[in-house]
PDB file of N, CA and C in Angstrom:
ATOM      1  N   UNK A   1      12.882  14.157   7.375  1.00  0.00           N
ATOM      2  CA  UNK A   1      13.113  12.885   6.770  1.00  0.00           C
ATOM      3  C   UNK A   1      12.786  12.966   5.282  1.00  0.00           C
ATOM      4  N   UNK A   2      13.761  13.588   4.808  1.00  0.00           N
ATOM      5  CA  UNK A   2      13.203  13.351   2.980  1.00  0.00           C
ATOM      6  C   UNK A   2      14.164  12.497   2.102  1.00  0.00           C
ATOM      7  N   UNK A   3      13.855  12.307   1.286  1.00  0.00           N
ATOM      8  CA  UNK A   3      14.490  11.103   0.390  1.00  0.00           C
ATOM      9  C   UNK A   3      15.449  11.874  -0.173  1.00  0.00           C
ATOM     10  N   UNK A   4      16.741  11.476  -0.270  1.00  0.00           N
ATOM     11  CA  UNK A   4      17.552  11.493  -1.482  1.00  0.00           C
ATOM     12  C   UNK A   4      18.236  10.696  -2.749  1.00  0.00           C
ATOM     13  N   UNK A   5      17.621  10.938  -3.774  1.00  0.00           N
ATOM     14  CA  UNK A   5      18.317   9.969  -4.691  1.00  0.00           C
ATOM     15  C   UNK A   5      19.626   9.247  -4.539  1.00  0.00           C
ATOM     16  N   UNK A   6      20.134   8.537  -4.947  1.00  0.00           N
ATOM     17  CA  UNK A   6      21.531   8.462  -4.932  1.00  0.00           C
ATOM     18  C   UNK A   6      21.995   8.596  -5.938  1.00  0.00           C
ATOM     19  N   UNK A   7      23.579   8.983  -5.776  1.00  0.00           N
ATOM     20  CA  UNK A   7      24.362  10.020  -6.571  1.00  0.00           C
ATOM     21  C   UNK A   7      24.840   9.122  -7.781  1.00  0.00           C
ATOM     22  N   UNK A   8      24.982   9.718  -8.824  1.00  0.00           N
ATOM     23  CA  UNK A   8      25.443   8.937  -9.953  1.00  0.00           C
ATOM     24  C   UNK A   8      26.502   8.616  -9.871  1.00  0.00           C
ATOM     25  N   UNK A   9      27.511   9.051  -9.507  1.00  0.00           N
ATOM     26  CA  UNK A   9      28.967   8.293  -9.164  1.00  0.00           C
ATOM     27  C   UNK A   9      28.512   7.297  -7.842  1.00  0.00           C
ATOM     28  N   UNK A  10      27.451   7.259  -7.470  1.00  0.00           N
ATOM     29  CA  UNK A  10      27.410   5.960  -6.320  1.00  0.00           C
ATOM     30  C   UNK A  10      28.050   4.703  -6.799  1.00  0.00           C
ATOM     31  N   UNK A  11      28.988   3.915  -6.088  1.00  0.00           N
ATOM     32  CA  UNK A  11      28.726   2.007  -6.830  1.00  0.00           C
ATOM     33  C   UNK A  11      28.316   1.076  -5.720  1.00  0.00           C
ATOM     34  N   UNK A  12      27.715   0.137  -6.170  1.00  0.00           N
ATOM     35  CA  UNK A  12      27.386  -0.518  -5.637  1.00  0.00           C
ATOM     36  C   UNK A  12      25.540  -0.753  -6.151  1.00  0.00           C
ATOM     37  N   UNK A  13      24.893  -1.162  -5.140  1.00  0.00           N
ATOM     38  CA  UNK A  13      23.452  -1.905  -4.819  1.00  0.00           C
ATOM     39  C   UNK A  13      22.646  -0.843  -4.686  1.00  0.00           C
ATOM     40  N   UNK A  14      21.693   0.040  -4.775  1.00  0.00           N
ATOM     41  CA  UNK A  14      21.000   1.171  -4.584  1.00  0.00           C
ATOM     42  C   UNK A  14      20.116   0.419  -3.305  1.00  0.00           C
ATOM     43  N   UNK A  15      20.245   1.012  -1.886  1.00  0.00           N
ATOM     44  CA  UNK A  15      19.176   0.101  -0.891  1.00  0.00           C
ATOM     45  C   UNK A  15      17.739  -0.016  -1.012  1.00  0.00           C
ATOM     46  N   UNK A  16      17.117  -0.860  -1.268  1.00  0.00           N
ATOM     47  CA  UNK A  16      16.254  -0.539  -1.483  1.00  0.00           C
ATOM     48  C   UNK A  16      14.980  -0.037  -0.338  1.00  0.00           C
ATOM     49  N   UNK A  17      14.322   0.635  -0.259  1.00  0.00           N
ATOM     50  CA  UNK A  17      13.362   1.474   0.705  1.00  0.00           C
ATOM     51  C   UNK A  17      11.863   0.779   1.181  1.00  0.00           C
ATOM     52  N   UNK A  18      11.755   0.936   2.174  1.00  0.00           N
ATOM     53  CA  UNK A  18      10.424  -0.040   2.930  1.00  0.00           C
ATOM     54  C   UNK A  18       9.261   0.938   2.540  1.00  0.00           C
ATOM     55  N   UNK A  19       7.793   0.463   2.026  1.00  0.00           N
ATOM     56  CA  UNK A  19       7.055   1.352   2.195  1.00  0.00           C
ATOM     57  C   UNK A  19       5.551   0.481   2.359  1.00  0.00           C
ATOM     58  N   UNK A  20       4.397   1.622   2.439  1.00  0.00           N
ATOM     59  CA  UNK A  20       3.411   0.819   2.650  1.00  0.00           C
ATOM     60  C   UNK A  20       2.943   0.177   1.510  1.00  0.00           C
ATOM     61  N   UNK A  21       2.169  -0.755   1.391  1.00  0.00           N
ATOM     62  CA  UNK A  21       1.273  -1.571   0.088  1.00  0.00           C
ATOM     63  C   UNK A  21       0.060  -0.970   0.040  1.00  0.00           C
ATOM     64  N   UNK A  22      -0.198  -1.307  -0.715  1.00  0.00           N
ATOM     65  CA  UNK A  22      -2.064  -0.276  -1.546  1.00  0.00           C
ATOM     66  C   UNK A  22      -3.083  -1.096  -0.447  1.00  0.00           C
ATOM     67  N   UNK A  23      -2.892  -2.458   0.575  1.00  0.00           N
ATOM     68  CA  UNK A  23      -3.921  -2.915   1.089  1.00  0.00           C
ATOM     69  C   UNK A  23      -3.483  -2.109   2.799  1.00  0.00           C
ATOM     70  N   UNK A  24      -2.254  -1.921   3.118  1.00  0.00           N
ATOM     71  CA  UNK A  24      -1.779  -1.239   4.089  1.00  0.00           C
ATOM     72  C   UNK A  24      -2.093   0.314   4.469  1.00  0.00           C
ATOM     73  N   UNK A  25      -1.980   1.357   2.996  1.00  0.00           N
ATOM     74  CA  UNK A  25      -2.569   2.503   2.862  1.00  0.00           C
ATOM     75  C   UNK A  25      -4.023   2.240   3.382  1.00  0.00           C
ATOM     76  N   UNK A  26      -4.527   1.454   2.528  1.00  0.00           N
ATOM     77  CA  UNK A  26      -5.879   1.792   2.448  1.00  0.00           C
ATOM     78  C   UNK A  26      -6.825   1.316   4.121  1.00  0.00           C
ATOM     79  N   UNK A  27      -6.025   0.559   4.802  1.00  0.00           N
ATOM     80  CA  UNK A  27      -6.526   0.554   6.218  1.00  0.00           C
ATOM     81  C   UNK A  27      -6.100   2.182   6.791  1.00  0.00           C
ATOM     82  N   UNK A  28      -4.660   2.499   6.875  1.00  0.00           N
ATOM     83  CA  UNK A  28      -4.538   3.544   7.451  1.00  0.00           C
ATOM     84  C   UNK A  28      -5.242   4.720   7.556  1.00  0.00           C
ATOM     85  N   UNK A  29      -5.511   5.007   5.804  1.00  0.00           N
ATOM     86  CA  UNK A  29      -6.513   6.320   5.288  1.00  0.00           C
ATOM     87  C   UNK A  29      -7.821   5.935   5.587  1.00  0.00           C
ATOM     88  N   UNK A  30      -8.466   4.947   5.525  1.00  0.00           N
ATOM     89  CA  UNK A  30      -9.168   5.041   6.023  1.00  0.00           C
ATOM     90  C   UNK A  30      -9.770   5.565   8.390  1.00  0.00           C
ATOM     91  N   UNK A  31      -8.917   5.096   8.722  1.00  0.00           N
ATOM     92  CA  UNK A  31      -8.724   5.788   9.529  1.00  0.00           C
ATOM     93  C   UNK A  31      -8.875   7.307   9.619  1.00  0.00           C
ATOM     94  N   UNK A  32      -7.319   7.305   8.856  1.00  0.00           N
ATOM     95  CA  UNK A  32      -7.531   9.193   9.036  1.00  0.00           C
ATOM     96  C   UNK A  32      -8.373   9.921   8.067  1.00  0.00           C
ATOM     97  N   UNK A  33      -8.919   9.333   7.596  1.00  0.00           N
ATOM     98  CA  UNK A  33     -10.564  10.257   6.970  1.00  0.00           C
ATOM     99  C   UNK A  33     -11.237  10.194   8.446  1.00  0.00           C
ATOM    100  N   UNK A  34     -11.696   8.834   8.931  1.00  0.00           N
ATOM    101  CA  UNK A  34     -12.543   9.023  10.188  1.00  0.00           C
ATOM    102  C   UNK A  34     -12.275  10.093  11.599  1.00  0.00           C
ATOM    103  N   UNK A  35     -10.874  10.155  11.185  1.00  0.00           N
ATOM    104  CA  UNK A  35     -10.244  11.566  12.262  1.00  0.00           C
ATOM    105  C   UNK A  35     -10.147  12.368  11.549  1.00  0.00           C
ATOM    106  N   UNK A  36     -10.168  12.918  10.923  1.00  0.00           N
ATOM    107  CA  UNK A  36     -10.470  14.053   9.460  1.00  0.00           C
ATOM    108  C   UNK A  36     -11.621  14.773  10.159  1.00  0.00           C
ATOM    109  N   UNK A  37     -12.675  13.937   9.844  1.00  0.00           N
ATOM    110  CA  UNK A  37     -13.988  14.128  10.146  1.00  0.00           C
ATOM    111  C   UNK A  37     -14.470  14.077  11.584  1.00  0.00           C
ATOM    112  N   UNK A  38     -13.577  13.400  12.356  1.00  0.00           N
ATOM    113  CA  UNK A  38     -13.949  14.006  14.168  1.00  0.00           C
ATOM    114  C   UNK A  38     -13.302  15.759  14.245  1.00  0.00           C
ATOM    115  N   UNK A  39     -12.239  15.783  13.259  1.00  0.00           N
ATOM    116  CA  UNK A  39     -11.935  17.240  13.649  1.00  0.00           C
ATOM    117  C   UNK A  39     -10.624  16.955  14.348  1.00  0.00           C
ATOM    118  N   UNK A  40     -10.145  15.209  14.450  1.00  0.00           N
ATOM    119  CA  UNK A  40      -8.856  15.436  15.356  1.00  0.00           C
ATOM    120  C   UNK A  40      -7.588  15.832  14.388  1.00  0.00           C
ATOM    121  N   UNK A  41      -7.569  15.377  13.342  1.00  0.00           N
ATOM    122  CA  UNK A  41      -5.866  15.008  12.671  1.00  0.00           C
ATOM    123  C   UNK A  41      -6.713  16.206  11.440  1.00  0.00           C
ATOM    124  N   UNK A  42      -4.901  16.747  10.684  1.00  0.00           N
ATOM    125  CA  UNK A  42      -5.885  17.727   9.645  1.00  0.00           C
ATOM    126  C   UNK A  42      -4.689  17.604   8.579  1.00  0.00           C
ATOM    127  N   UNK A  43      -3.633  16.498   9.050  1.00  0.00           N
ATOM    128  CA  UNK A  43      -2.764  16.637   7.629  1.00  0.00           C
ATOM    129  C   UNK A  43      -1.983  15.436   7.878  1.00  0.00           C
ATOM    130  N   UNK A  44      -1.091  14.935   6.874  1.00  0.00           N
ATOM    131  CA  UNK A  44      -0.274  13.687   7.339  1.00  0.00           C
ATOM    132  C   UNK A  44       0.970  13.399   6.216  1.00  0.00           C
ATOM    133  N   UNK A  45       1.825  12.970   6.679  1.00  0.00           N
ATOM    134  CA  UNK A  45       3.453  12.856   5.589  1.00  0.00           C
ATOM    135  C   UNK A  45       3.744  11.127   5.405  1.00  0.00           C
ATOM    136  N   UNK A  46       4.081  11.293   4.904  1.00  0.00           N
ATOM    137  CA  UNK A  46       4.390   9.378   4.343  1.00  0.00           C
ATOM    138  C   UNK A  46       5.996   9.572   3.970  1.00  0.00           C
ATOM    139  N   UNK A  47       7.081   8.542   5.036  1.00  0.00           N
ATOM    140  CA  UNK A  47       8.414   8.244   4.409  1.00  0.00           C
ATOM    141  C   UNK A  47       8.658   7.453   4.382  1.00  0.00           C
ATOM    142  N   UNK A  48       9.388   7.196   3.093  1.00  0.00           N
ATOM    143  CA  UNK A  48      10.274   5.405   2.651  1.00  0.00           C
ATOM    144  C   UNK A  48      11.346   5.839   3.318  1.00  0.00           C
ATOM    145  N   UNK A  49      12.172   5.116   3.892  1.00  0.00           N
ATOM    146  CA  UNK A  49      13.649   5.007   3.938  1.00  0.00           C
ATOM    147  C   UNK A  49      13.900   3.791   3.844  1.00  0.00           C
ATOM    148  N   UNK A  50      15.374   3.168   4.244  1.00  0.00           N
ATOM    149  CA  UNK A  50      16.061   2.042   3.826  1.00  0.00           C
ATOM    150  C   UNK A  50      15.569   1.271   4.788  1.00  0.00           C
ATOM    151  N   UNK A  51      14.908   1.674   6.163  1.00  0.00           N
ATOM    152  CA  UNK A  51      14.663   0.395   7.242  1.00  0.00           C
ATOM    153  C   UNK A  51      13.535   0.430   7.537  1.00  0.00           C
ATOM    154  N   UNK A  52      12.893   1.475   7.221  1.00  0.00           N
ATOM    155  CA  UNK A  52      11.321   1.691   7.698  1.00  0.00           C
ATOM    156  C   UNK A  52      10.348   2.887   6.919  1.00  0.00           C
ATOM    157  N   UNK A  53       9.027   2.751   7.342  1.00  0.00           N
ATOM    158  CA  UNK A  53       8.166   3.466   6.380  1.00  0.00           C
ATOM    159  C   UNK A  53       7.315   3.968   7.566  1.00  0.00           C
ATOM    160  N   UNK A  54       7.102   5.295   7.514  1.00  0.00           N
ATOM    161  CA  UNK A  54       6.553   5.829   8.715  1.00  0.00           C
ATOM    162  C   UNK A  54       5.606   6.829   7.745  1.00  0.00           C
ATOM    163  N   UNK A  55       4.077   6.755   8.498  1.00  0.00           N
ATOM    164  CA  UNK A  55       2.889   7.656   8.104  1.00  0.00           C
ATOM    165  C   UNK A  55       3.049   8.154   9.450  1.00  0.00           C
ATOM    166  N   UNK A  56       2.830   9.863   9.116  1.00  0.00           N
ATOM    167  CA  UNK A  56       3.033  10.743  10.412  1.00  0.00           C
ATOM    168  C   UNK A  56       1.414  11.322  10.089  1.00  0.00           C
ATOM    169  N   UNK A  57       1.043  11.771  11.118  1.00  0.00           N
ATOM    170  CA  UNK A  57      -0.309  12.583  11.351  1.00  0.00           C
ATOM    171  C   UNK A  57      -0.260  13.529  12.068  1.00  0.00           C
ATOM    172  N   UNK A  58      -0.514  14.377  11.737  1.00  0.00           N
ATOM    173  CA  UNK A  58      -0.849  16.132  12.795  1.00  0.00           C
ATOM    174  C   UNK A  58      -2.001  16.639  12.713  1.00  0.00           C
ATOM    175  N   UNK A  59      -2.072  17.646  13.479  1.00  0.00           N
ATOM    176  CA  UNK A  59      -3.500  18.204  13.999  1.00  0.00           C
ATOM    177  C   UNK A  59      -3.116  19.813  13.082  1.00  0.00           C
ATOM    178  N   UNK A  60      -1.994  20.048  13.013  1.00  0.00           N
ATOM    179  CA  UNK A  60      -1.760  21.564  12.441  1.00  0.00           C
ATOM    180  C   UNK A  60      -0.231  20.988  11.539  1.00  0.00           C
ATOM    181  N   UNK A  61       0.235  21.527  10.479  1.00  0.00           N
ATOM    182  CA  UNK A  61       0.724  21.039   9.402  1.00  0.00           C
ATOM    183  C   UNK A  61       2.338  21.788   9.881  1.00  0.00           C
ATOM    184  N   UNK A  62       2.426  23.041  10.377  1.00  0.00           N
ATOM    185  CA  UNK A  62       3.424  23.194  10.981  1.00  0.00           C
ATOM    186  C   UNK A  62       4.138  22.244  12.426  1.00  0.00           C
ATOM    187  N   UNK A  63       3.562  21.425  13.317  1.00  0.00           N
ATOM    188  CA  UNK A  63       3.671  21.041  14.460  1.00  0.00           C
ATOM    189  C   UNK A  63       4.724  19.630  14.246  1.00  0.00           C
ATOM    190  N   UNK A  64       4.879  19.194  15.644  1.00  0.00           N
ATOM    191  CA  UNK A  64       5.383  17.801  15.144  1.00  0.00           C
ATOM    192  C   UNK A  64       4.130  16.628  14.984  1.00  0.00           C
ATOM    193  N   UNK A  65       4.453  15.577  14.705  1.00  0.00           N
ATOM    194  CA  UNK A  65       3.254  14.720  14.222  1.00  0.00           C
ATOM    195  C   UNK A  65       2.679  14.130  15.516  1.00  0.00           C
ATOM    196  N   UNK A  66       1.644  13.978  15.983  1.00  0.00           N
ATOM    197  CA  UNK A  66       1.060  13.831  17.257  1.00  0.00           C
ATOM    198  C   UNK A  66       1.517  11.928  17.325  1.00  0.00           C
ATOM    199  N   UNK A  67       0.894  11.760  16.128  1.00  0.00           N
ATOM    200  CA  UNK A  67       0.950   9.975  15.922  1.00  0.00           C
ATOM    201  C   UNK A  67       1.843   9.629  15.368  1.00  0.00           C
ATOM    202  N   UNK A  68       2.691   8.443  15.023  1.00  0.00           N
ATOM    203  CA  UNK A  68       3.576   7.882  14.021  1.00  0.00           C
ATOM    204  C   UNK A  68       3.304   6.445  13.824  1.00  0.00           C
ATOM    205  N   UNK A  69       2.850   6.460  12.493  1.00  0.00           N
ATOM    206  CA  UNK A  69       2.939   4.697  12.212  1.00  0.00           C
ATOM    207  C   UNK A  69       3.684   4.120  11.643  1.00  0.00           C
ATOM    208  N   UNK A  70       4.542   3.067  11.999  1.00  0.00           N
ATOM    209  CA  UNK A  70       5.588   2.840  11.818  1.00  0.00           C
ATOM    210  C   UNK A  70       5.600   1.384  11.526  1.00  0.00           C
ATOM    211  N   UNK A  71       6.552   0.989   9.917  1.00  0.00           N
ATOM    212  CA  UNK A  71       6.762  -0.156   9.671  1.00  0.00           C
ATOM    213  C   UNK A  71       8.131  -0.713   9.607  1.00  0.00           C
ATOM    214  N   UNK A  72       8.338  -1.526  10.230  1.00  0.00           N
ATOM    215  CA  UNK A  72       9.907  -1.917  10.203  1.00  0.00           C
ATOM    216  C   UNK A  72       9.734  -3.168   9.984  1.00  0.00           C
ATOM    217  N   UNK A  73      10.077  -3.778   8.912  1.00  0.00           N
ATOM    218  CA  UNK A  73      10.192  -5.632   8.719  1.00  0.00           C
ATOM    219  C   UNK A  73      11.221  -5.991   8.953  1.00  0.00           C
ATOM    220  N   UNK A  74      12.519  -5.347   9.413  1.00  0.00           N
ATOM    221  CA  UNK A  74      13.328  -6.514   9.997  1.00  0.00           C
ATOM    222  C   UNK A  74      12.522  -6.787  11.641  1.00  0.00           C
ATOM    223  N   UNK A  75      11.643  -6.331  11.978  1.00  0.00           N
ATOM    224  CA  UNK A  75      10.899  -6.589  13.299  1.00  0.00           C
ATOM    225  C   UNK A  75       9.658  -7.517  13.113  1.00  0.00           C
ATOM    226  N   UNK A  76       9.606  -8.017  12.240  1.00  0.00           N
ATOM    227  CA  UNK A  76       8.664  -8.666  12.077  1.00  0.00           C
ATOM    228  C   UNK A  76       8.433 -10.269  13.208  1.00  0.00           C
ATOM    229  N   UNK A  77       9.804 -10.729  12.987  1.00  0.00           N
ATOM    230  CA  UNK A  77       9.796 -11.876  14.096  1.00  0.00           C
ATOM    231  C   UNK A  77      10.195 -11.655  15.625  1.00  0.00           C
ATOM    232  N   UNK A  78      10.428 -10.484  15.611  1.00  0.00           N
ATOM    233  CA  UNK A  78      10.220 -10.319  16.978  1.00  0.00           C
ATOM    234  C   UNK A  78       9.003  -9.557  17.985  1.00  0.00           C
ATOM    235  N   UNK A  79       9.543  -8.494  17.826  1.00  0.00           N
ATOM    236  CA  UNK A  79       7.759  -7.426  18.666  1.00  0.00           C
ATOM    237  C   UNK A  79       6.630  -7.235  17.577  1.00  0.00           C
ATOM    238  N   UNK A  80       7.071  -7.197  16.043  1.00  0.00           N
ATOM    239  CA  UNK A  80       5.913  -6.976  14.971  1.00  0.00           C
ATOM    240  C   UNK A  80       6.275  -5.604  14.327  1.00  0.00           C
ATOM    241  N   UNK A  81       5.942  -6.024  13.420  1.00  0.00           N
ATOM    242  CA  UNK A  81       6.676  -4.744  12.051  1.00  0.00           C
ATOM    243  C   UNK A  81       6.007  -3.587  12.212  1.00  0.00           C
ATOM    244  N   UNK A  82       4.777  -3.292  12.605  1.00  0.00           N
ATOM    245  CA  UNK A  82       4.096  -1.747  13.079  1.00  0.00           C
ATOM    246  C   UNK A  82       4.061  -1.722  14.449  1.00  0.00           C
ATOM    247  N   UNK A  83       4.021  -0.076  14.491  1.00  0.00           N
ATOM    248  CA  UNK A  83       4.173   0.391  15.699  1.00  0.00           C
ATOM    249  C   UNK A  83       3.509   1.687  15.569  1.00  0.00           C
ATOM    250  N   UNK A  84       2.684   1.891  16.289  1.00  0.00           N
ATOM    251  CA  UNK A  84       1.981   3.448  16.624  1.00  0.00           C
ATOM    252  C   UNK A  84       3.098   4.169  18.071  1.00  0.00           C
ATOM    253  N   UNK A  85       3.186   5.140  17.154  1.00  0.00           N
ATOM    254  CA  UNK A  85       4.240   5.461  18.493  1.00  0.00           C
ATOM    255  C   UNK A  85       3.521   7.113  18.695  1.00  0.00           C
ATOM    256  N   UNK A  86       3.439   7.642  20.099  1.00  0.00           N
ATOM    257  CA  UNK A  86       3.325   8.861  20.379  1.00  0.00           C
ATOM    258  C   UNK A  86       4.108   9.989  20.033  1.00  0.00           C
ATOM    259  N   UNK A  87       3.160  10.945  20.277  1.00  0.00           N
ATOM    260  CA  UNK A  87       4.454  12.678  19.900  1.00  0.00           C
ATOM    261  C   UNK A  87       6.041  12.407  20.844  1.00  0.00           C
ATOM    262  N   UNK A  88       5.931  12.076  22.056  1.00  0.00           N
ATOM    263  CA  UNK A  88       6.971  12.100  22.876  1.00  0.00           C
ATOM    264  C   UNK A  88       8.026  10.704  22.619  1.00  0.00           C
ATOM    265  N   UNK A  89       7.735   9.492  21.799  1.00  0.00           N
ATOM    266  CA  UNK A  89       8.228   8.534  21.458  1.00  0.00           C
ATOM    267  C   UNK A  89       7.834   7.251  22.312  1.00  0.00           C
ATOM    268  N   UNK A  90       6.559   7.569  22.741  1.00  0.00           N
ATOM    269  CA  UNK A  90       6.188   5.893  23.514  1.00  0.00           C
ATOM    270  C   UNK A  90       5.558   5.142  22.781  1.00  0.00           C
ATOM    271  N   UNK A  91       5.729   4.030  22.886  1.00  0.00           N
ATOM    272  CA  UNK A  91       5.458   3.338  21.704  1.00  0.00           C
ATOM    273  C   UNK A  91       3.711   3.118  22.084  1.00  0.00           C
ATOM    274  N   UNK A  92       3.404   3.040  21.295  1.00  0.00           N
ATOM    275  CA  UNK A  92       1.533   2.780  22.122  1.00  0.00           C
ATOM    276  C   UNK A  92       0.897   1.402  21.717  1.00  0.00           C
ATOM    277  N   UNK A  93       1.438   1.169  20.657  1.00  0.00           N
ATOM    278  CA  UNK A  93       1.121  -0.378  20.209  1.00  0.00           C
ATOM    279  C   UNK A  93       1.597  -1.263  19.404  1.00  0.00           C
ATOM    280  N   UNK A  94       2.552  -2.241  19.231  1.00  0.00           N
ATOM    281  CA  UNK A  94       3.601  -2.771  18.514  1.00  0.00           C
ATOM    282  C   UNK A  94       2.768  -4.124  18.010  1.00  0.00           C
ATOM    283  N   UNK A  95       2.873  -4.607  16.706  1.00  0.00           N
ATOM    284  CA  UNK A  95       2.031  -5.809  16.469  1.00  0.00           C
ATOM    285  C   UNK A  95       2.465  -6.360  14.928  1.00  0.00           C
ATOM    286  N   UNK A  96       2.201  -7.372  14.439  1.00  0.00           N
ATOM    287  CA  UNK A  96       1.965  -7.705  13.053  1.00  0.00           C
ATOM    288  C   UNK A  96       0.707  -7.570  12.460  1.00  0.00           C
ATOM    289  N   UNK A  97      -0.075  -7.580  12.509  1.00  0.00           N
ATOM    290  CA  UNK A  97      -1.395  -7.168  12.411  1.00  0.00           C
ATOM    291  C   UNK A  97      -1.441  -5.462  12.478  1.00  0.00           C
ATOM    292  N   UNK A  98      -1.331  -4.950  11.089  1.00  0.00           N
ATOM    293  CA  UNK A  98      -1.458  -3.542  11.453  1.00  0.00           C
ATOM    294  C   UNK A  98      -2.909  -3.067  12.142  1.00  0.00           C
ATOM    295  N   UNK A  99      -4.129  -3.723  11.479  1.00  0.00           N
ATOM    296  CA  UNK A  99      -5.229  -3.487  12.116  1.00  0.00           C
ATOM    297  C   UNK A  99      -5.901  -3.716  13.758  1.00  0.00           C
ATOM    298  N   UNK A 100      -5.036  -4.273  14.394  1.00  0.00           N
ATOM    299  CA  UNK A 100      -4.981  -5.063  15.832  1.00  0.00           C
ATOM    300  C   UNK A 100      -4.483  -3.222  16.407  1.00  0.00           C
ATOM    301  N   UNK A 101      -3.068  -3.343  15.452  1.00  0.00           N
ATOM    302  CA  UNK A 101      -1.762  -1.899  16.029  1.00  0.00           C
ATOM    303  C   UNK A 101      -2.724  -1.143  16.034  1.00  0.00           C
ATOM    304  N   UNK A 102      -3.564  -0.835  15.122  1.00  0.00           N
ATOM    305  CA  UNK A 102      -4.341   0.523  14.905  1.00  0.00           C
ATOM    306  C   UNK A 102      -5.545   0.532  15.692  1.00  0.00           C
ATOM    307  N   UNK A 103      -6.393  -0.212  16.220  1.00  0.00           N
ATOM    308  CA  UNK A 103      -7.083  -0.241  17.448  1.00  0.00           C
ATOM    309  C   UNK A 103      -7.324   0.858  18.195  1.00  0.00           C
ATOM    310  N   UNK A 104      -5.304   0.819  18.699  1.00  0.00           N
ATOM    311  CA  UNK A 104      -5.400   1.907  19.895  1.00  0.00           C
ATOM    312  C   UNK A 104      -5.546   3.289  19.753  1.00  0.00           C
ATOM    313  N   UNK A 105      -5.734   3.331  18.069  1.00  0.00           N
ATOM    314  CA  UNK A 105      -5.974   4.971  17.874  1.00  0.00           C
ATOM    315  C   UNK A 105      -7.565   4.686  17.662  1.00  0.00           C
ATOM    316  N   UNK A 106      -7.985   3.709  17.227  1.00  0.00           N
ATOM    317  CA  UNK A 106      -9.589   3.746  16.920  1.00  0.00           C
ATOM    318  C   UNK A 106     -10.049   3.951  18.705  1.00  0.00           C
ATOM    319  N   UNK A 107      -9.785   3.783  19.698  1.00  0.00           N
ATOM    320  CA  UNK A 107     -10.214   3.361  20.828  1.00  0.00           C
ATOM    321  C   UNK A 107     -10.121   4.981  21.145  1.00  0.00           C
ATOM    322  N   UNK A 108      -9.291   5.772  20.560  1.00  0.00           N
ATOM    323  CA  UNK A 108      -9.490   7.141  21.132  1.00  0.00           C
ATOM    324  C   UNK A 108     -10.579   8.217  20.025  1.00  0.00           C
ATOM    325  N   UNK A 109     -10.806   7.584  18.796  1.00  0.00           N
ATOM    326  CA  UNK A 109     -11.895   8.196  18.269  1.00  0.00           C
ATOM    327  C   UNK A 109     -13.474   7.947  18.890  1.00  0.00           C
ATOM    328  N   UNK A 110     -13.738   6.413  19.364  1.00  0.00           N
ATOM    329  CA  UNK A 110     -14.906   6.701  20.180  1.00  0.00           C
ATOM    330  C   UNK A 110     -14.967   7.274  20.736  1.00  0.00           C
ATOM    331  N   UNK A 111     -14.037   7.660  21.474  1.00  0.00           N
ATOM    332  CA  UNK A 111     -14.102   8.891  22.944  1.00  0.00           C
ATOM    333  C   UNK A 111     -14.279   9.821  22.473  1.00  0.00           C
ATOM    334  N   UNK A 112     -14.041  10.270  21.884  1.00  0.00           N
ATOM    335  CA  UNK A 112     -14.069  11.665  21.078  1.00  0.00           C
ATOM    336  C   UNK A 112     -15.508  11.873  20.204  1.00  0.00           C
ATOM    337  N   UNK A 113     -15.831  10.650  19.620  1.00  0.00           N
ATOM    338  CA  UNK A 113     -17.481  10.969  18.992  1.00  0.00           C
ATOM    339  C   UNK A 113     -18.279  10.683  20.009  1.00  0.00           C
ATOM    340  N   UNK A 114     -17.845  10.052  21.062  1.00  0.00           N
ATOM    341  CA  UNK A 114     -19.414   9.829  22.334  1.00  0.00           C
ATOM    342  C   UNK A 114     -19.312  11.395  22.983  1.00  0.00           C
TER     343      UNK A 114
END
């Protein structure tokens, strides 16, 4: 998933790209410092595209991303604009409240520090 500019002969509207906000980052990273430091997650990718903004997390930098957090605002009035979704694509927690969404990964770092 990498960005491409658009082309100078493009016409039209350039789409514009979903991404996180500096109060949105800063819940997430904080997180993954706290899995940093359990030893679970050891690297992570951030993409804008035109419909959604996804922070990926891995345990090894070659692998696929174990976690995906995922923002989509045309979902906002329906299931909720984040979504933690698994390596295999299940969704694990869908919400407006990213901090509610993110829970279900905090709920697996206690387990892991008890």
């Amino acid at each position: 998933m990498t960005f491409q500019p658009p082309s100078p002969l493009q016409t039209g509207p350039v789409p514009a790209q979903v991404a996180f906000d500096r109060r949105e980052l800063s819940v997430i990273l904080s997180l993954y410092g706290r899995m940093v430091a359990a030893g679970e997650w050891r690297d992570y990718g951030i993409s804008c595209l035109t419909d959604m903004a996804v922070f990926s997390v891995f345990r090894r930098t070659a692998e696929n991303p174990l976690y995906r957090i995922e923002k989509r605002p045309k979902l906002r009035g329906r299931q909720g604009q984040y979504a933690v979704v698994a390596m295999d694509g299940q969704i694990l927690k869908r919400g407006n409240e990213l901090k509610t969404v993110l829970r279900v990964l905090e709920r697996k770092l206690i387990r892991i520090v008890e």
